[in-house]
Protein backbone atom coordinates (compact mmCIF):
# COMPACT_ATOMS: atom_id res chain seq x y z
CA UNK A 1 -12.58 14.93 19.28
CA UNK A 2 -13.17 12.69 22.08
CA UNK A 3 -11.18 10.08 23.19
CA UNK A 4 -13.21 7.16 22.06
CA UNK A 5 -12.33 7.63 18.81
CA UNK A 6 -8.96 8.85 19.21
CA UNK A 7 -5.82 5.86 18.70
CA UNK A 8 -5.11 4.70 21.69
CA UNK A 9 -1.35 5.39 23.08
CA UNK A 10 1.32 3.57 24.83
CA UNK A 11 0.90 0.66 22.19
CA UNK A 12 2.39 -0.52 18.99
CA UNK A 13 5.54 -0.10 17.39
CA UNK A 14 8.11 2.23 18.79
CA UNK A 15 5.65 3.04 21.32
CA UNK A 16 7.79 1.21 24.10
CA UNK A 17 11.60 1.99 24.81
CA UNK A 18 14.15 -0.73 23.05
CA UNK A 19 16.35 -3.07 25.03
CA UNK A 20 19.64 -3.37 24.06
CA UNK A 21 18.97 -6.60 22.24
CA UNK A 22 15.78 -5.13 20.54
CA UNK A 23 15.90 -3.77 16.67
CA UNK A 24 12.71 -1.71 15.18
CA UNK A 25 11.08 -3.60 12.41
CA UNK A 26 9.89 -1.26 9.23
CA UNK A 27 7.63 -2.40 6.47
CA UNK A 28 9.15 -3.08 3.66
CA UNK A 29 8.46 -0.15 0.92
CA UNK A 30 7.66 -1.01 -2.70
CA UNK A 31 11.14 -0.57 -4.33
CA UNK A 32 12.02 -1.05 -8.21
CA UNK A 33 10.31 1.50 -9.93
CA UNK A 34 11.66 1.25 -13.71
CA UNK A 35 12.80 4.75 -15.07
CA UNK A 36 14.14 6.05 -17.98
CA UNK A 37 17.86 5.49 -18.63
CA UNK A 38 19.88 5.81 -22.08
CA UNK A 39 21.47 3.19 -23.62
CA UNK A 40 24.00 3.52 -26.28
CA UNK A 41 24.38 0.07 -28.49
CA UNK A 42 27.48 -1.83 -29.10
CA UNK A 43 28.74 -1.23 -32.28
CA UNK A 44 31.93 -2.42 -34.21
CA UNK A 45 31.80 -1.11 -37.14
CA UNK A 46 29.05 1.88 -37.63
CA UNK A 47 29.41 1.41 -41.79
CA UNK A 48 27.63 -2.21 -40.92
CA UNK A 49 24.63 -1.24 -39.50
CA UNK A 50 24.19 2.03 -41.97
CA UNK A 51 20.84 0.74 -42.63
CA UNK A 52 19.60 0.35 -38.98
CA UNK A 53 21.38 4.03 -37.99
CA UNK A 54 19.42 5.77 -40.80
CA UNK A 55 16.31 4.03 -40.13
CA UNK A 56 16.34 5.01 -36.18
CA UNK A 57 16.77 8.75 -37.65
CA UNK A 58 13.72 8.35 -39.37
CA UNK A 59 11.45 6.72 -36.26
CA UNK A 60 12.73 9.92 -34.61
CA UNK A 61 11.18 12.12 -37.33
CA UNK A 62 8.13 9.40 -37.02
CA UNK A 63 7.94 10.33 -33.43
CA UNK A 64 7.97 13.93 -33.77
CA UNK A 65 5.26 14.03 -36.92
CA UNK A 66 3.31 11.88 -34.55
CA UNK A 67 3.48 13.54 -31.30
CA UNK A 68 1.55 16.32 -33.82
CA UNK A 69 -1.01 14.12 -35.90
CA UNK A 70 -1.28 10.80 -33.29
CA UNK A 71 -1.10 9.18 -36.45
CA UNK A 72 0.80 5.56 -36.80
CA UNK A 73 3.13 5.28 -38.69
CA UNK A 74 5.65 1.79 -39.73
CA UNK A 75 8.64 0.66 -40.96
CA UNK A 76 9.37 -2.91 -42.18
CA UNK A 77 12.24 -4.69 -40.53
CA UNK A 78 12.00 -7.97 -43.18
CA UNK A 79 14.43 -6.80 -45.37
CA UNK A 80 17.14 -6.24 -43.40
CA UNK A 81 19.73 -8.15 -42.07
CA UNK A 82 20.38 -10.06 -39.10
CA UNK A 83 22.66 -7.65 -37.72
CA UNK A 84 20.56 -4.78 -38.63
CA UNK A 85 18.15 -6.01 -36.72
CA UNK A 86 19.83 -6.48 -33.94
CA UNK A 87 21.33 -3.03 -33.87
CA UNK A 88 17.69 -2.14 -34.15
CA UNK A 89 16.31 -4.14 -31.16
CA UNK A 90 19.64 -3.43 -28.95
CA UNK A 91 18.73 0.39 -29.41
CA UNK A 92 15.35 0.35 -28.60
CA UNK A 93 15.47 -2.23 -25.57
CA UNK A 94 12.15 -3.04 -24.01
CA UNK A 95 10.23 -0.87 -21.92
CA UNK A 96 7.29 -1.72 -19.85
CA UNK A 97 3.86 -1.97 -22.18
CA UNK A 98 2.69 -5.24 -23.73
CA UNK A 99 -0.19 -5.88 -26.29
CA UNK A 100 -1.44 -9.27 -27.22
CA UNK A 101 -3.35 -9.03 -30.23
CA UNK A 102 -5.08 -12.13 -31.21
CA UNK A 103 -6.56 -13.16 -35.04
CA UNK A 104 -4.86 -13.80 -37.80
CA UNK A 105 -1.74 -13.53 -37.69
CA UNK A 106 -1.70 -13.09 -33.81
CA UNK A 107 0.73 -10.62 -32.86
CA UNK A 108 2.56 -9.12 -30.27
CA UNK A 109 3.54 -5.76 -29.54
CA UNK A 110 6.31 -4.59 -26.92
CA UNK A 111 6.49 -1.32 -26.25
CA UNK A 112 10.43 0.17 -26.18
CA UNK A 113 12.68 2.55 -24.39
CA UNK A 114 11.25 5.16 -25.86
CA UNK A 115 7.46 5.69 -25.38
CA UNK A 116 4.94 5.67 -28.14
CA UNK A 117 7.68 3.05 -30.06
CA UNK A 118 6.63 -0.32 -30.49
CA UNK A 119 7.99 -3.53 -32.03
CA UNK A 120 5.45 -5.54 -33.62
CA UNK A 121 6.22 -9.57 -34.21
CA UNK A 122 4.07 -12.44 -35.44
CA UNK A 123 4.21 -15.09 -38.38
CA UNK A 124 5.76 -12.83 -40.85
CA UNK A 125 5.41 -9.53 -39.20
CA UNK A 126 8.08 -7.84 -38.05
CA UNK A 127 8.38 -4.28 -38.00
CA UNK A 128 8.41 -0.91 -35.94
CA UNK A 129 5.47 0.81 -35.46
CA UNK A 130 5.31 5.16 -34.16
CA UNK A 131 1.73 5.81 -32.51
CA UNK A 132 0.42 6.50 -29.25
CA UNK A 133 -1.00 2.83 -29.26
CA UNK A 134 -0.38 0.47 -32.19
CA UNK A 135 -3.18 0.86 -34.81
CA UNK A 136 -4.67 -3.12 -35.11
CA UNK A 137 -5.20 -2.37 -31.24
CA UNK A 138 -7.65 -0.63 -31.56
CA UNK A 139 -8.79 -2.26 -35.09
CA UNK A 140 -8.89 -6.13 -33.72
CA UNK A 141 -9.82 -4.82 -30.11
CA UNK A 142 -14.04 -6.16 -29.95
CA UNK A 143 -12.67 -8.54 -32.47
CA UNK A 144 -15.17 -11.67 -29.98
CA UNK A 145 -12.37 -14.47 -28.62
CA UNK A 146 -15.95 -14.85 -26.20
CA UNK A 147 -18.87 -13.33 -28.05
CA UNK A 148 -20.62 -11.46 -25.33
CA UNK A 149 -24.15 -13.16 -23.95
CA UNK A 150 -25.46 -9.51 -22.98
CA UNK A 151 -28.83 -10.00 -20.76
CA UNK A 152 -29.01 -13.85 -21.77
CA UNK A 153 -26.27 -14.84 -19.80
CA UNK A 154 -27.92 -17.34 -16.81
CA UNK A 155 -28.29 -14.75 -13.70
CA UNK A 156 -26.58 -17.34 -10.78
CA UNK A 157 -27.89 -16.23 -7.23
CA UNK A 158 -26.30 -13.59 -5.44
CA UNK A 159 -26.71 -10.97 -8.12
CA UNK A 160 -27.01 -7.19 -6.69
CA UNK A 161 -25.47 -4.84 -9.08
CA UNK A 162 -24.33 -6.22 -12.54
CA UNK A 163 -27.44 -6.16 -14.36
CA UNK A 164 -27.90 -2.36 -13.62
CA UNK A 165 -24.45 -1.82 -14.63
CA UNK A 166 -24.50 -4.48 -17.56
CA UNK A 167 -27.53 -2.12 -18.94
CA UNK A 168 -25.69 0.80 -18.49
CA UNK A 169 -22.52 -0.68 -20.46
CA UNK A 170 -25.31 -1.50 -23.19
CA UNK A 171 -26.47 2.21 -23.10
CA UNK A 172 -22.97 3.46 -23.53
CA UNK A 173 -21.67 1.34 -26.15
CA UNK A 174 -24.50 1.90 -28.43
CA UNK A 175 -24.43 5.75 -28.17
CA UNK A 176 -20.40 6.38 -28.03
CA UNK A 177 -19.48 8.34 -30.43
CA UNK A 178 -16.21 8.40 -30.27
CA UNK A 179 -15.93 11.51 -27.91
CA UNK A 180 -12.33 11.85 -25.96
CA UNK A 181 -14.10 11.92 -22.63
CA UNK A 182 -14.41 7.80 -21.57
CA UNK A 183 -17.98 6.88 -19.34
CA UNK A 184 -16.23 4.93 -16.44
CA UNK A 185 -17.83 3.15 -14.20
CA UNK A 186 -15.60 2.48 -10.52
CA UNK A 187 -16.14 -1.10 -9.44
CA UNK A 188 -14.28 -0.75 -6.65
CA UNK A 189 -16.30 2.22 -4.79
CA UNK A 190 -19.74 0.39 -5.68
CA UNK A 191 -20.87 -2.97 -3.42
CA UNK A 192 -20.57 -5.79 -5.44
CA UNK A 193 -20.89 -9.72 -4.99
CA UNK A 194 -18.50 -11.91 -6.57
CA UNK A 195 -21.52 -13.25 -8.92
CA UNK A 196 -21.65 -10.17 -10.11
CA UNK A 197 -17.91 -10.12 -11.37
CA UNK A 198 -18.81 -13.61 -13.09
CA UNK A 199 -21.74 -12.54 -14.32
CA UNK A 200 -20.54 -9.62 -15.64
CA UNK A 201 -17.79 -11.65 -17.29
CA UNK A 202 -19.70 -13.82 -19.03
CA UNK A 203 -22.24 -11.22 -20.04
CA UNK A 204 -19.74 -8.80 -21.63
CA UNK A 205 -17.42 -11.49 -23.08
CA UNK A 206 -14.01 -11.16 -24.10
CA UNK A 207 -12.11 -9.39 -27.18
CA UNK A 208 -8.97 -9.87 -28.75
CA UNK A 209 -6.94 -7.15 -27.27
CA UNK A 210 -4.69 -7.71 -23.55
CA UNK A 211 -2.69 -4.57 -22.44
CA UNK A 212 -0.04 -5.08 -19.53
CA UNK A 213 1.78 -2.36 -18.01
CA UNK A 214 4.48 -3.00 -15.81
CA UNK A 215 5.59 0.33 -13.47
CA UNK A 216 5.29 1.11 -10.08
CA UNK A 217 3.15 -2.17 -9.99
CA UNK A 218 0.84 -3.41 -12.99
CA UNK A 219 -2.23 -2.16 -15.23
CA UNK A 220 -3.95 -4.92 -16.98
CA UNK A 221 -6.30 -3.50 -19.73
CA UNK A 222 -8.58 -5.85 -21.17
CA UNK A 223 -11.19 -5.20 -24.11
CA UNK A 224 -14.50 -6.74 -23.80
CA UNK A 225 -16.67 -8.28 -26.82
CA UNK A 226 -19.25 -5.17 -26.32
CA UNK A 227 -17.57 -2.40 -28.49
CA UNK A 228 -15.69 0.38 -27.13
CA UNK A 229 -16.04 -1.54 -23.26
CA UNK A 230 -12.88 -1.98 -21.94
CA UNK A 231 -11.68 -3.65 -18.29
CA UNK A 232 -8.69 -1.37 -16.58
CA UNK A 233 -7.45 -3.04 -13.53
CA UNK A 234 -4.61 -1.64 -11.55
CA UNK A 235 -2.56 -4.28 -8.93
CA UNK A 236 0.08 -2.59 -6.20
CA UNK A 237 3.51 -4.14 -6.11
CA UNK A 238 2.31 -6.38 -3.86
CA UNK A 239 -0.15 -7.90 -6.82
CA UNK A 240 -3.34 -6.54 -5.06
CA UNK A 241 -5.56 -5.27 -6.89
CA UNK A 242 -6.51 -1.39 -6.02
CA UNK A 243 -9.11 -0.14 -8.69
CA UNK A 244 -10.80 -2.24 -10.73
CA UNK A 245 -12.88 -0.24 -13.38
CA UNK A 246 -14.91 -0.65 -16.78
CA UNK A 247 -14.08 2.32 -19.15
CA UNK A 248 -16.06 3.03 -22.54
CA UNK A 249 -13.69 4.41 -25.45
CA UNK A 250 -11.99 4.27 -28.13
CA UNK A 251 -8.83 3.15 -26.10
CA UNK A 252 -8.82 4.21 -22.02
CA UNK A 253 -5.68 6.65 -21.77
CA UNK A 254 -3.78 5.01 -19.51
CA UNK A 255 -2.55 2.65 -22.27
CA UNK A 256 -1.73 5.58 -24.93
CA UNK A 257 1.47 7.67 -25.54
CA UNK A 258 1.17 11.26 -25.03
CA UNK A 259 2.68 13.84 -27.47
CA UNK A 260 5.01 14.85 -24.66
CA UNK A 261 5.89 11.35 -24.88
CA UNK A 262 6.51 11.08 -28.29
CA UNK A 263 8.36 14.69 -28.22
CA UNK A 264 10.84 13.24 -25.65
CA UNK A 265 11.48 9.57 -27.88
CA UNK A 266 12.24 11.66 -31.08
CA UNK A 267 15.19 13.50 -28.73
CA UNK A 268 15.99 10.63 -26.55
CA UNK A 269 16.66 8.43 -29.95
CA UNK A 270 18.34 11.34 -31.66
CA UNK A 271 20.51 11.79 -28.60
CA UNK A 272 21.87 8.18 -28.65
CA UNK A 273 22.64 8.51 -32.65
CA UNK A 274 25.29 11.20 -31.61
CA UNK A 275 26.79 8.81 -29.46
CA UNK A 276 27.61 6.85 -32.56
CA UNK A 277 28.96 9.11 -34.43
């Protein structure tokens, strides 16, 4: 290699010797990363919340029939007390997946400690729900809040790529069928214009389903009006986005609970009934 494209030396941090009254600055790393830790709930009196105990040993069965079927499965919370329900929701915590599901009646779903467990609230919904993803996800997902305008939408100037991909989106959606393997299209290793993200956003609309994932930074997962067209957009700790991509599926991966998932709620939860006993 020759030395015109070699890094030059002798400059740049720790490149020079440090004066007494010098102190080497590092970057500051990404720090926070949320992991799993148990949690054993507060309890009095266990003969109180009898009805919340034996209904977290059946979401553990849930979890384990699911991790081998992926089928949902719920439990209705109205009928039980308020310190029931309390016990419930102080054993399952919150973990770090959110689903807004808008129509009627809008819900919201928070994923818990233990993956592939959700709560599920709204105007008289409130219940736990077992599945990899919750099932009116995937049900209300194309469910238009903005119908999609397809190849009517008004083309502003600037345009380069979106109506090639548009068409291909259109191409996709109409033949999916279904199939595990999602078309993806990578937004952010093809040149783009900025009228092409508008465009694109007012060509493929928006649905009624908002996924937020909070880790080692965020995954926003957006469904489009255009069925089975979803938006997956991952952000750094620092809020900047990194990969911005259009996926075409049932429901793109990253927002689903894997049996191993599952496998490891049903012992996690069964672990932290023993701790009760």
């Amino acid at each position: 290699m020759s030395n015109f494209v070699m890094p030059p030396t002798g400059f740049g941090p720790g490149s020079q010797p440090l004066g007494e009254d010098d102190e080497l600055q590092y970057t500051v790393m990404p720090q926070d990363m949320r992991t799993y830790s148990p949690h054993t709930p507060e309890v009095d009196d266990a003969s109180k919340v009898a009805a919340g105990t034996a209904l977290m040993h059946e979401v553990a069965a849930a979890c384990a029939a699911s991790a081998k079927d992926f089928q949902s499965r719920s439990f209705d919370l109205s009928g039980m007390d308020d310190e029931n329900r309390r016990f419930i929701a102080d054993t399952l915590g919150e973990g770090e997946v959110s689903i807004r599901m808008r129509g009627i009646p809008a819900l919201r779903a928070q994923e818990t400690f233990f993956a592939g467990v959700w709560l599920i609230r709204g105007e008289g919904v409130d219940r736990v729900e077992v599945a990899p993803i919750p099932a009116l996800a995937i049900e209300r997902a194309f469910n238009p809040v903005r119908p999609a305008e397809l190849t009517a939408a008004v083309k502003p100037a600037g345009l380069a790529n979106a109506p090639a991909l548009l068409s291909e989106l259109i191409d996709k959606s109409t033949s999916f069928d279904g199939g595990p393997i999602p078309h993806v299209i990578n937004l952010t290793l093809l040149p783009h214009t900025e009228p092409d993200l508008e465009w694109l956003d007012v060509a493929l609309g928006e649905g009624s389903v908002t996924i937020l994932s909070r880790g080692y930074g965020n995954c926003r997962v957006t469904a489009t009006a255009l069925p089975h067209v979803w938006r997956v957009q991952f952000f750094n700790s620092m809020d900047t986005l990194i990969l911005d991509t259009f996926e075409v599926t049932t429901m793109p991966e990253v927002a689903l609970a894997a049996d191993e998932d599952l496998r490891d709620s049903d012992a996690r939860i069964r672990d932290v009934m023993e701790t009760l006993k």
